[in-house]
C-alpha atoms as a PDB file:
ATOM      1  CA  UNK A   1       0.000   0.000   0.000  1.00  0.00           C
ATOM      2  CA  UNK A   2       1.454   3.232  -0.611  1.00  0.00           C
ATOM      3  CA  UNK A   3       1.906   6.299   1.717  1.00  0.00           C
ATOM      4  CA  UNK A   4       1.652   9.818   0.741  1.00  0.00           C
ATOM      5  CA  UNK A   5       5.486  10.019   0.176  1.00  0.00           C
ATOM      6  CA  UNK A   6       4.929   7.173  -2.301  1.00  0.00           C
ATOM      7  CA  UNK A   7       5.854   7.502  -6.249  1.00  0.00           C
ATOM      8  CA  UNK A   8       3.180   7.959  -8.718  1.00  0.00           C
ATOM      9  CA  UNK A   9       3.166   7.333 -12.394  1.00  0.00           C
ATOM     10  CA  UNK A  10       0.685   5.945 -14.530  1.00  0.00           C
ATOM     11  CA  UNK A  11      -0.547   5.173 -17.874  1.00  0.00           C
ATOM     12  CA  UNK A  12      -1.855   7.406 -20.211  1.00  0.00           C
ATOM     13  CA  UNK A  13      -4.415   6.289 -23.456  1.00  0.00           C
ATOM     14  CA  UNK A  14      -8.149   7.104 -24.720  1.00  0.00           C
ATOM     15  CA  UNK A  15      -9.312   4.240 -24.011  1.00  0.00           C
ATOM     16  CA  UNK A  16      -6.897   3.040 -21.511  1.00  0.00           C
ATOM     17  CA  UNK A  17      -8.949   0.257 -19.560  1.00  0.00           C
ATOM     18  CA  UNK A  18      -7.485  -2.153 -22.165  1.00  0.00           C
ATOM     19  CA  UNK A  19      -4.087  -1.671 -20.998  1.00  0.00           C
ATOM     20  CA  UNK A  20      -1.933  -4.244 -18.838  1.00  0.00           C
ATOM     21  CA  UNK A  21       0.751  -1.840 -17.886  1.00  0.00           C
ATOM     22  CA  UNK A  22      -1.170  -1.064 -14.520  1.00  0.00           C
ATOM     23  CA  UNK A  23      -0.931  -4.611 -14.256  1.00  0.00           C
ATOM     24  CA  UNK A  24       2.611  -5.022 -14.818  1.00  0.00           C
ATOM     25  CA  UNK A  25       3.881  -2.220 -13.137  1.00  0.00           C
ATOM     26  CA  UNK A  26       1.663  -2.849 -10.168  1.00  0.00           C
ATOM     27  CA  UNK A  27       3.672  -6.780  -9.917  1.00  0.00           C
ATOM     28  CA  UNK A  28       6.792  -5.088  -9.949  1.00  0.00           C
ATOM     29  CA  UNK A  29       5.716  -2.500  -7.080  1.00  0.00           C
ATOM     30  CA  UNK A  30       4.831  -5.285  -4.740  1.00  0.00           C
ATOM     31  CA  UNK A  31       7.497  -7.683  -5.974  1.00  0.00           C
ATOM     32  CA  UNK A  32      10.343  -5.439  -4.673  1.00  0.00           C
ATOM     33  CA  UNK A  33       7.864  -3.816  -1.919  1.00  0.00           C
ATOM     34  CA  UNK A  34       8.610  -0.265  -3.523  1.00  0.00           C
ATOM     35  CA  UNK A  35       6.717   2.676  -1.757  1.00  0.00           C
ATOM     36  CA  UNK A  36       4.573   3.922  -5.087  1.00  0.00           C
ATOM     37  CA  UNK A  37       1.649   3.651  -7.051  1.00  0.00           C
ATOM     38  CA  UNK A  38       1.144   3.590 -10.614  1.00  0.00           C
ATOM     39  CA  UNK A  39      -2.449   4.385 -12.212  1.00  0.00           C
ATOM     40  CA  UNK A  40      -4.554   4.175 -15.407  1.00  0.00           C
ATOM     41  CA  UNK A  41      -5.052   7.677 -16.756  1.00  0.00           C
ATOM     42  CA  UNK A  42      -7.524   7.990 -19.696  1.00  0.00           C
ATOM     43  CA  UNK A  43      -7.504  11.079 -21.419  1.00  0.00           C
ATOM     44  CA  UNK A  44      -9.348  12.473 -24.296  1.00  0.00           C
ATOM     45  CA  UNK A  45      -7.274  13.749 -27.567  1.00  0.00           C
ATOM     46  CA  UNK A  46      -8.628  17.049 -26.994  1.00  0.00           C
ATOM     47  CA  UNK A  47      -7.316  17.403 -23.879  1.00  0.00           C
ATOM     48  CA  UNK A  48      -3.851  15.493 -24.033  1.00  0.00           C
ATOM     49  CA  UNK A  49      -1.602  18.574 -24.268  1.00  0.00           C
ATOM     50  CA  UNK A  50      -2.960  19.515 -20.625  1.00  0.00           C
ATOM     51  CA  UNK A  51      -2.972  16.263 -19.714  1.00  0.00           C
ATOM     52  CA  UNK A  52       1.081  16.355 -20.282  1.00  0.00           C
ATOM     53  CA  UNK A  53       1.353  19.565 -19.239  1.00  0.00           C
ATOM     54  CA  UNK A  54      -0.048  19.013 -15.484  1.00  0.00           C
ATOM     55  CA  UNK A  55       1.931  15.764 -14.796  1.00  0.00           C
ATOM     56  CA  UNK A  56       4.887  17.740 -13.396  1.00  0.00           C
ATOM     57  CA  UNK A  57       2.461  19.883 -10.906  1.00  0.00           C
ATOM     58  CA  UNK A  58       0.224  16.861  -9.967  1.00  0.00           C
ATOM     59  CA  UNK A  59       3.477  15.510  -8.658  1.00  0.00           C
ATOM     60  CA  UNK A  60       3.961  12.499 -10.942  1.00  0.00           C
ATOM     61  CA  UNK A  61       7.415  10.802 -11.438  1.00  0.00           C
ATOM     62  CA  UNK A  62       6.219  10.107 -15.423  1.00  0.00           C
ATOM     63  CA  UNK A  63       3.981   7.880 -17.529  1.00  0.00           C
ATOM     64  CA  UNK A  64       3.558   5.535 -19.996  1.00  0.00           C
ATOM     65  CA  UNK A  65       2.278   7.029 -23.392  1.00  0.00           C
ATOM     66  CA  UNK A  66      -0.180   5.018 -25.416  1.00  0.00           C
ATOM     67  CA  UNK A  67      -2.575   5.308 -28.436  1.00  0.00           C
ATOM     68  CA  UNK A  68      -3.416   7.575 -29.202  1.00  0.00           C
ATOM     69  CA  UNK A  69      -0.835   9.873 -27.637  1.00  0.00           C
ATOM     70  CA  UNK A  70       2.730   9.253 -28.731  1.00  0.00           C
ATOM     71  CA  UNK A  71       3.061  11.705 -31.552  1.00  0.00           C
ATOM     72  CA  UNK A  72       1.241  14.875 -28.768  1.00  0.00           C
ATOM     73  CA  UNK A  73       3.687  13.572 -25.834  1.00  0.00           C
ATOM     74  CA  UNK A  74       6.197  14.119 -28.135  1.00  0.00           C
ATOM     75  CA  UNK A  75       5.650  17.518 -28.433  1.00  0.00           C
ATOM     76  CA  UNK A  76       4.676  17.849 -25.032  1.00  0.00           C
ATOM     77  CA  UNK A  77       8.802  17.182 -23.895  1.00  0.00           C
ATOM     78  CA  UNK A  78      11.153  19.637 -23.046  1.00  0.00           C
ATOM     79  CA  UNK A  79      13.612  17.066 -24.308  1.00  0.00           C
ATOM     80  CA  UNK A  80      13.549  13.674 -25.722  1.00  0.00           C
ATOM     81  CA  UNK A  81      16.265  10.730 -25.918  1.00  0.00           C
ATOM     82  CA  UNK A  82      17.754  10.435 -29.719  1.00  0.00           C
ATOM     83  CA  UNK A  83      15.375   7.303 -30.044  1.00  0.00           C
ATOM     84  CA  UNK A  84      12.488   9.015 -29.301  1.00  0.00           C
ATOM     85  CA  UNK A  85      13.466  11.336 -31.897  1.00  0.00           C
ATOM     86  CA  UNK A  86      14.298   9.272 -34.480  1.00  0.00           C
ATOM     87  CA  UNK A  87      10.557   7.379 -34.425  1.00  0.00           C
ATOM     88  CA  UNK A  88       9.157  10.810 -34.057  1.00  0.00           C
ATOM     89  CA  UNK A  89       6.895   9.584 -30.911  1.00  0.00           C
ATOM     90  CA  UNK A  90       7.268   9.203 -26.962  1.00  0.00           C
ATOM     91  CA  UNK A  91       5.513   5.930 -25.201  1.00  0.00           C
ATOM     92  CA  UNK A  92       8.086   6.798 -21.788  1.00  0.00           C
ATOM     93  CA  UNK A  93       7.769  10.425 -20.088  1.00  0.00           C
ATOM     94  CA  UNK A  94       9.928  10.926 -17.044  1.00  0.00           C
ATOM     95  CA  UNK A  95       9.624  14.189 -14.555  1.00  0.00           C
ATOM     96  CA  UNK A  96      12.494  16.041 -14.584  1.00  0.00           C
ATOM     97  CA  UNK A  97      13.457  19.365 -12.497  1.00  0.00           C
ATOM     98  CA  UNK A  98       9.610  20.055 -13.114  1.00  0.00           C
ATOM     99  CA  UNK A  99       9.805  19.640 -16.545  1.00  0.00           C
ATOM    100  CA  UNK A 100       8.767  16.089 -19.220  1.00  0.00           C
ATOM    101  CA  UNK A 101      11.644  14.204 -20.418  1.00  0.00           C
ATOM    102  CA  UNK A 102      10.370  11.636 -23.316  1.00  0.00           C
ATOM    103  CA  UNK A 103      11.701   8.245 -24.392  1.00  0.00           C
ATOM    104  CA  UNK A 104      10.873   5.570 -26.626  1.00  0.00           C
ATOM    105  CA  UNK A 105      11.079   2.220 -25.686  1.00  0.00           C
ATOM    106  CA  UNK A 106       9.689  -0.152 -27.826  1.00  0.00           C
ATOM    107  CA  UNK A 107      12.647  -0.901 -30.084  1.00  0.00           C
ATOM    108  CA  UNK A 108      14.396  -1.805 -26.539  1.00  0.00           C
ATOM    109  CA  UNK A 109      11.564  -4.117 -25.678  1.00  0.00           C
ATOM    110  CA  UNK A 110      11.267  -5.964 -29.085  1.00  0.00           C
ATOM    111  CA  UNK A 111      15.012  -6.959 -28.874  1.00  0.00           C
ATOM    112  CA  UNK A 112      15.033  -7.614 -24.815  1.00  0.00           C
ATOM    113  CA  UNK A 113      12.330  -9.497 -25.818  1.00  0.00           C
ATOM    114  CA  UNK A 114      14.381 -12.039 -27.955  1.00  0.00           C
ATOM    115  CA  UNK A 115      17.811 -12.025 -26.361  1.00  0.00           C
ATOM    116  CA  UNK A 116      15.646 -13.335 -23.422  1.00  0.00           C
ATOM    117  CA  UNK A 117      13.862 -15.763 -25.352  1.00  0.00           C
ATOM    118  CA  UNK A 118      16.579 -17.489 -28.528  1.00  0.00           C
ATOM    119  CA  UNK A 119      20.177 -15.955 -26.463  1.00  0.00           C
ATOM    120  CA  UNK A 120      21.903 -17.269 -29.892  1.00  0.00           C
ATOM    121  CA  UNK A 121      20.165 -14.807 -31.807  1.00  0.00           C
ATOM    122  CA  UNK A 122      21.829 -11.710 -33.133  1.00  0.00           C
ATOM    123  CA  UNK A 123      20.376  -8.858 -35.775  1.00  0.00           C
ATOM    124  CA  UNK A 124      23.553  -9.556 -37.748  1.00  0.00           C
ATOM    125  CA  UNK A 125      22.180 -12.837 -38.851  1.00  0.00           C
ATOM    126  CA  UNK A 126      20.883 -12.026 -41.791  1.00  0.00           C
ATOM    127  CA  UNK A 127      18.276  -9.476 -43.686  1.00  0.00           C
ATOM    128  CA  UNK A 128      15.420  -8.683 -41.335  1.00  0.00           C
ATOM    129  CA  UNK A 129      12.202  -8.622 -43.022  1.00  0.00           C
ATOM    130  CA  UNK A 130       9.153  -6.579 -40.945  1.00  0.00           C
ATOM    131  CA  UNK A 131       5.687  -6.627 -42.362  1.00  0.00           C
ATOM    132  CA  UNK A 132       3.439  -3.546 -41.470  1.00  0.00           C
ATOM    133  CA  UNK A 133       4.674   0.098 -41.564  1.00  0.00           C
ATOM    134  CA  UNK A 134       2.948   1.662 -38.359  1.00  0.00           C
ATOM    135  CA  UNK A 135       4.999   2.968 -35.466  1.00  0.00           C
ATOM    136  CA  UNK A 136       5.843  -0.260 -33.893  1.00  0.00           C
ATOM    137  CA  UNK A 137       7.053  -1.251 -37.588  1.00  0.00           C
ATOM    138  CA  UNK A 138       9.016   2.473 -37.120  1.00  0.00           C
ATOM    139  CA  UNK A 139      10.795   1.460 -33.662  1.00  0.00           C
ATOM    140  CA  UNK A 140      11.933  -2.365 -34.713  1.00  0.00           C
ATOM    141  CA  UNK A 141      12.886  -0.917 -38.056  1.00  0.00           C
ATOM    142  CA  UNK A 142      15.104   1.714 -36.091  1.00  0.00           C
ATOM    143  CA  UNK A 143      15.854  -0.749 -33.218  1.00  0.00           C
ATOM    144  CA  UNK A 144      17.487  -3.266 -35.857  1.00  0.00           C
ATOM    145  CA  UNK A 145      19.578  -0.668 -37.784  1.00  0.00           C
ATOM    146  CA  UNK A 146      21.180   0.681 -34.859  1.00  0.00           C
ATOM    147  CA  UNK A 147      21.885  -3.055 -33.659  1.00  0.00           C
ATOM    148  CA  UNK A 148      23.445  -3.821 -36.810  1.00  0.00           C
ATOM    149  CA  UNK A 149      21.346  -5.728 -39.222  1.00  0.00           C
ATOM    150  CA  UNK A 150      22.736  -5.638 -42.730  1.00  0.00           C
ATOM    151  CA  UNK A 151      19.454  -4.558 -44.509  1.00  0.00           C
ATOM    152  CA  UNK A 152      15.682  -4.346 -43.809  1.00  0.00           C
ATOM    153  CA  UNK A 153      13.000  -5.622 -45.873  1.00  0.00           C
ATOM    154  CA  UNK A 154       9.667  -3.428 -44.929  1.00  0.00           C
ATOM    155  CA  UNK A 155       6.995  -4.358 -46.408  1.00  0.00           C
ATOM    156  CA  UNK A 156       3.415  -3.100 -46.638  1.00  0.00           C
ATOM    157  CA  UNK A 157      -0.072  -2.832 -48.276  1.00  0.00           C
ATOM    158  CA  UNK A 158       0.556   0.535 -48.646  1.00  0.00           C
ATOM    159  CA  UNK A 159       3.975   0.888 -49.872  1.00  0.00           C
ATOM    160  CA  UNK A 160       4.013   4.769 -49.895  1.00  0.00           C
ATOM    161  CA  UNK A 161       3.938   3.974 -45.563  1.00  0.00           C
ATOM    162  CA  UNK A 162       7.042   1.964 -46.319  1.00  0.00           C
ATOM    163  CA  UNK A 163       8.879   4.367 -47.729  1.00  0.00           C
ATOM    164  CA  UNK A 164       8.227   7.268 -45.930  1.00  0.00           C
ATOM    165  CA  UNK A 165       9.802   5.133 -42.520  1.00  0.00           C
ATOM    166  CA  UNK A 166      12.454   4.427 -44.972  1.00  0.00           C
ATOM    167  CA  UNK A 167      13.016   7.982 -45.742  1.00  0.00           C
ATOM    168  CA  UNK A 168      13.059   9.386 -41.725  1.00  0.00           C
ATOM    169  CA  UNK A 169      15.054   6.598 -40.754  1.00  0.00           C
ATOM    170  CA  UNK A 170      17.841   6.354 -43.364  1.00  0.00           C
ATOM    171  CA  UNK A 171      19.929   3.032 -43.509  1.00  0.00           C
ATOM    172  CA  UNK A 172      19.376  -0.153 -45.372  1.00  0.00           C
ATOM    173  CA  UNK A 173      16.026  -0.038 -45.382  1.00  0.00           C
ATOM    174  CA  UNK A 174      14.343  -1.984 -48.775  1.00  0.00           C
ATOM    175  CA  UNK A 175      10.513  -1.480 -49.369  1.00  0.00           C
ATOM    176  CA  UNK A 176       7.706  -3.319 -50.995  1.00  0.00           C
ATOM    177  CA  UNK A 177       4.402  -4.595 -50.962  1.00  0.00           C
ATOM    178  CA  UNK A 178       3.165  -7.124 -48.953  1.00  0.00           C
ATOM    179  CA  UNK A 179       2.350  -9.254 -51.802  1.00  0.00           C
ATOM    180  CA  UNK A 180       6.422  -9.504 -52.509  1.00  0.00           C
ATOM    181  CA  UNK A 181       6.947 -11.323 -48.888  1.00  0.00           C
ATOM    182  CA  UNK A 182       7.709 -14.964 -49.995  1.00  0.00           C
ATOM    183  CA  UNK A 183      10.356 -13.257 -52.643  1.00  0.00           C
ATOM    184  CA  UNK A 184      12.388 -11.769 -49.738  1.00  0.00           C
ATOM    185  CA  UNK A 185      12.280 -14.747 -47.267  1.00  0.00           C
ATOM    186  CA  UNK A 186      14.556 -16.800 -48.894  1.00  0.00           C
ATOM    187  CA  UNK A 187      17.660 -15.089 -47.577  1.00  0.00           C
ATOM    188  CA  UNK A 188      16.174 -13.986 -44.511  1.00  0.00           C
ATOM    189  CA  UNK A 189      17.140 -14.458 -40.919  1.00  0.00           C
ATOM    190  CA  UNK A 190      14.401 -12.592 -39.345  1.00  0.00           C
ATOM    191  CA  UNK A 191      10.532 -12.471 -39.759  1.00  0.00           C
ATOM    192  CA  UNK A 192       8.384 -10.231 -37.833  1.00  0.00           C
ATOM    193  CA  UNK A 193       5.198  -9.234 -38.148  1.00  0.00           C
ATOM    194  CA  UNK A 194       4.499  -5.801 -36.798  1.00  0.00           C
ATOM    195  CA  UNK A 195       0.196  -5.736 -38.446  1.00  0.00           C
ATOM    196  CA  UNK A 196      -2.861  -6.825 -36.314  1.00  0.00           C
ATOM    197  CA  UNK A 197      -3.365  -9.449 -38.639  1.00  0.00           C
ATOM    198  CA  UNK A 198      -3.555 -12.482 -36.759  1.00  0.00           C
ATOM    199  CA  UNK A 199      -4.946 -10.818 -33.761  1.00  0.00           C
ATOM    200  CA  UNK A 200      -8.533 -12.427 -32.342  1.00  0.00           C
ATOM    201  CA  UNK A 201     -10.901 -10.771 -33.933  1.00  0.00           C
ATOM    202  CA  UNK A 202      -8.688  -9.692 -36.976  1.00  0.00           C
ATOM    203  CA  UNK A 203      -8.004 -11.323 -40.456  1.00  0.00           C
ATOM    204  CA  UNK A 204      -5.753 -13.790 -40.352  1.00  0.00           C
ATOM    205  CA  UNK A 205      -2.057 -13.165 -41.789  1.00  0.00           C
ATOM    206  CA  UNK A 206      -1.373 -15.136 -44.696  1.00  0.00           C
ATOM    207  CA  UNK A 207       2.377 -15.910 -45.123  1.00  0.00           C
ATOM    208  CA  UNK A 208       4.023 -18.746 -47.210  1.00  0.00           C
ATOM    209  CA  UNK A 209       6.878 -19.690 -44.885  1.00  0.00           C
ATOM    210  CA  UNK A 210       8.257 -22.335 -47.555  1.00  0.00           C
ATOM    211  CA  UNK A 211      11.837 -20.189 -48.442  1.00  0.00           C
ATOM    212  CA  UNK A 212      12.020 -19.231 -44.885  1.00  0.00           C
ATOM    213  CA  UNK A 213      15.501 -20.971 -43.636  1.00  0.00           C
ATOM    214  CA  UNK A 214      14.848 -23.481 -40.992  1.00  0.00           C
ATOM    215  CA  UNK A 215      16.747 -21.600 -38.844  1.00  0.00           C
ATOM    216  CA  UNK A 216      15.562 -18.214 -39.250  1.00  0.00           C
ATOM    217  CA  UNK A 217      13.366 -16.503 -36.225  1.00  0.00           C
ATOM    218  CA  UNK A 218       9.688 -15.597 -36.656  1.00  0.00           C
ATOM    219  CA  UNK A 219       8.250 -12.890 -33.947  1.00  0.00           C
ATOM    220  CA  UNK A 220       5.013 -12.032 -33.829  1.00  0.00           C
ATOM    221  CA  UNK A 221       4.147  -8.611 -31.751  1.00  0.00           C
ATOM    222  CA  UNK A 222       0.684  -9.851 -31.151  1.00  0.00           C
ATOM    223  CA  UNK A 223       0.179 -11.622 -28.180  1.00  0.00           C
ATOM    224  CA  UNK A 224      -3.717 -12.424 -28.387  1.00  0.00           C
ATOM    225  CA  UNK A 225      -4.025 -14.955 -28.920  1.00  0.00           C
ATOM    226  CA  UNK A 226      -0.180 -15.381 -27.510  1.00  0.00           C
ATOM    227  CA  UNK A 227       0.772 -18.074 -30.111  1.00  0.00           C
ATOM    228  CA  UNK A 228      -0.966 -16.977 -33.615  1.00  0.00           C
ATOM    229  CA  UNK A 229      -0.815 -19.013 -36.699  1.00  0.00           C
ATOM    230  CA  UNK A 230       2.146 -17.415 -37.504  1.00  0.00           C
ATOM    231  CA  UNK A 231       4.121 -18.637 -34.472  1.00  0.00           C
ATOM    232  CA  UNK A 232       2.120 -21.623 -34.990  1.00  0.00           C
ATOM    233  CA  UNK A 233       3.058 -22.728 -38.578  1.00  0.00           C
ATOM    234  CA  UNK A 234       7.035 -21.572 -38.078  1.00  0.00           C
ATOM    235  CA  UNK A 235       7.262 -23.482 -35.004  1.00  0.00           C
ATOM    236  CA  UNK A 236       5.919 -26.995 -36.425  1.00  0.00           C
ATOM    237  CA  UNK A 237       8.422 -26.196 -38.929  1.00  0.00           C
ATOM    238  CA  UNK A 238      11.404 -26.053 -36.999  1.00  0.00           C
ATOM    239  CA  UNK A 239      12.005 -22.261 -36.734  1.00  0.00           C
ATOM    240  CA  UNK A 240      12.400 -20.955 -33.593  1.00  0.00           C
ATOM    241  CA  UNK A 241      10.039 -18.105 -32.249  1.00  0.00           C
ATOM    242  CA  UNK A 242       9.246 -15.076 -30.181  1.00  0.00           C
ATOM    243  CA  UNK A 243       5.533 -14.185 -28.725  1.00  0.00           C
ATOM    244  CA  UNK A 244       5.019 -10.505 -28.692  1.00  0.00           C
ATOM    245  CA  UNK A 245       3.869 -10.578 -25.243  1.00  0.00           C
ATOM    246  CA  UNK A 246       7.494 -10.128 -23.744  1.00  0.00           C
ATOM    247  CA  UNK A 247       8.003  -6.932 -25.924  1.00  0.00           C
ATOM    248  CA  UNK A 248       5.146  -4.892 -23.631  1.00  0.00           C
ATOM    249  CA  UNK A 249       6.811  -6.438 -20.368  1.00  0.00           C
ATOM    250  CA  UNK A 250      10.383  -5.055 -21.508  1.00  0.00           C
ATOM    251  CA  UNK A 251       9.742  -1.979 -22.840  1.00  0.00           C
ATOM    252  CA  UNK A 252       8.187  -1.369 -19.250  1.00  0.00           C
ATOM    253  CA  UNK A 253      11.748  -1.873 -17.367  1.00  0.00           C
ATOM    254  CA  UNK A 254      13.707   1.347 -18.318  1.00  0.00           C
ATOM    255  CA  UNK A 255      10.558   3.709 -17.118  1.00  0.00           C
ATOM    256  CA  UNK A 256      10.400   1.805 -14.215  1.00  0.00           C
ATOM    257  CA  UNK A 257      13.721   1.812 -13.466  1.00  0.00           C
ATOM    258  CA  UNK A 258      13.562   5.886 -13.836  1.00  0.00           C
ATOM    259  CA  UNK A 259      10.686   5.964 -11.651  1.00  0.00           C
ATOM    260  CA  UNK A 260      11.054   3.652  -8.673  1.00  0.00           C
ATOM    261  CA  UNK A 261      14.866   3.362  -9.137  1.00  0.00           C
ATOM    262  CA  UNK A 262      15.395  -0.310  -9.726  1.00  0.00           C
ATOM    263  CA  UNK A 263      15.489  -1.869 -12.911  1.00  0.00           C
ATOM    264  CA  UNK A 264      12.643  -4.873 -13.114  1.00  0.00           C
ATOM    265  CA  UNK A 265      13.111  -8.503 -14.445  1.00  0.00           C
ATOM    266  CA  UNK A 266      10.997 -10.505 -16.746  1.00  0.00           C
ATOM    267  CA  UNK A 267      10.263 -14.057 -15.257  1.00  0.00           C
ATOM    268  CA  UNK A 268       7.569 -16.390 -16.111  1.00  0.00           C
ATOM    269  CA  UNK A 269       5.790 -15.669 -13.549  1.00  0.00           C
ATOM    270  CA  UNK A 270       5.679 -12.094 -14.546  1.00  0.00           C
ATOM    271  CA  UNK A 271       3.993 -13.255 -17.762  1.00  0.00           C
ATOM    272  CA  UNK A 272       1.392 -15.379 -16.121  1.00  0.00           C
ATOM    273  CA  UNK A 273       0.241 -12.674 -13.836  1.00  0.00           C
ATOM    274  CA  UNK A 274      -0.113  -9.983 -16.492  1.00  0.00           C
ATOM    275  CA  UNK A 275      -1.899 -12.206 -18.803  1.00  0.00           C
ATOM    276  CA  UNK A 276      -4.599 -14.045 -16.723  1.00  0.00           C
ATOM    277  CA  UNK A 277      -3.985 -12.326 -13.124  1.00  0.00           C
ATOM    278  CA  UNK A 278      -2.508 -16.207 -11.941  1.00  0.00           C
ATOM    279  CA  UNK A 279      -0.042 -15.838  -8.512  1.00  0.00           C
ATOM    280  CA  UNK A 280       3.357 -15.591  -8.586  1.00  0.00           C
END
């Protein structure tokens, strides 16, 4: 339970109900008995840029950003880290000397996320090819440049999207359509599907994964269900693979860290708790 000198951040969205990050964050806060709080806080588009503005008076250490806020908390911040500037959006704001401080780190949590899961792994494997050009396609496009991989396939319905990520982002960055997936694969030594598609209640993504290399890895960052077909068809054929669940629990640890001063693990337990509320 906190006391009134307790920490307070939160989580900022319109909705926000959906999100698990009070969830998380709240395991972490008992898990290492830390004297804070952290809160949903759904606010309106219309209102955002007060929102931001009144975090510093209201006494908050910082907040999560999420849709559809990144691109406003961006330029809510008096500064921003050079990651947050090169995707052009903030999902981390941290309080400092009264004034917002923004980060973003999804591109931290998508790799976390597999150096946890296949250790082996390494973005210098091969070509990386990413399907979808939204912002989370934006951070693990930036996120694999500046961790070395040769060249990035990014591919998308809308190929105009493509390219214009291609264009802020600068690097080895090759666009195309979607339809041009199975052409690319062949050489690949990452997959990763950055779309809803596969998501319950969404299309399913259709993906021949004959040219994939049996040892290439195949990440999905949908993690609802947790395994989609995806994950599903590259696993029974010998690929190993990544749920996307593990890339909202790590991109969590560096605010938290800034916050409550300790940087958090991800454990298995962790993952049960956030995604069905089962104990530790």
């Amino acid at each position: 339970m906190p006391s009134g000198a307790g920490r307070v951040a939160g989580v900022i969205g319109w909705p926000v109900g959906h999100s698990r990050s009070p969830r998380l964050h709240g395991y972490w806060l008992n898990q290492y008995s830390i004297d804070g709080a952290y809160v949903p806080l759904p606010v309106a588009p219309e209102t955002a840029e007060l929102a931001f503005q009144a975090l510093p008076a209201l006494g908050f250490v910082g907040a999560n950003v999420t849709v559809p806020h990144k691109e406003t908390a961006f330029r809510a911040c008096a500064t921003v880290s050079e990651r947050a500037r090169r995707i052009g959006a903030v999902n981390t704001l941290i309080v400092r000397d009264g004034a917002l401080h923004g980060d973003n780190t999804d591109g931290f949590g998508f790799l976390e996320n597999i150096y946890q899961k296949v250790p082996t792994w390494s973005p210098t494997d091969g070509p990386a090819v990413v399907l979808g050009a939204g912002g989370a396609a934006r951070a693990v496009c930036a996120a694999l440049l500046d961790a070395g991989a040769p060249v990035v396939h990014l591919l998308n319905r809308t190929v105009e999207r493509a390219e214009a990520i291609a264009a802020d982002l600068g690097g080895p960055i090759q666009c195309g359509s979607m339809d041009t997936t199975e052409a690319v694969l062949g050489e690949a030594g990452l997959l990763v599907n950055t779309t809803s598609l596969g998501m319950e209640g969404q299309p399913p993504l259709s993906v021949d994964l004959t040219p994939l290399a049996s040892g290439a890895l195949v990440t999905d960052l949908v993690y609802a269900p947790l395994e989609t077909a995806l994950l599903a068809e590259a696993r029974a054929r010998g690929n190993p693979v990544v749920d996307g669940l593990g890339m909202l629990l790590h991109q969590g640890r560096p605010g938290f860290e800034a916050w409550f001063g300790m940087m958090p693990e991800v454990t298995d337990a962790l993952r049960r708790f956030v995604l069905d509320g089962s104990p530790a």
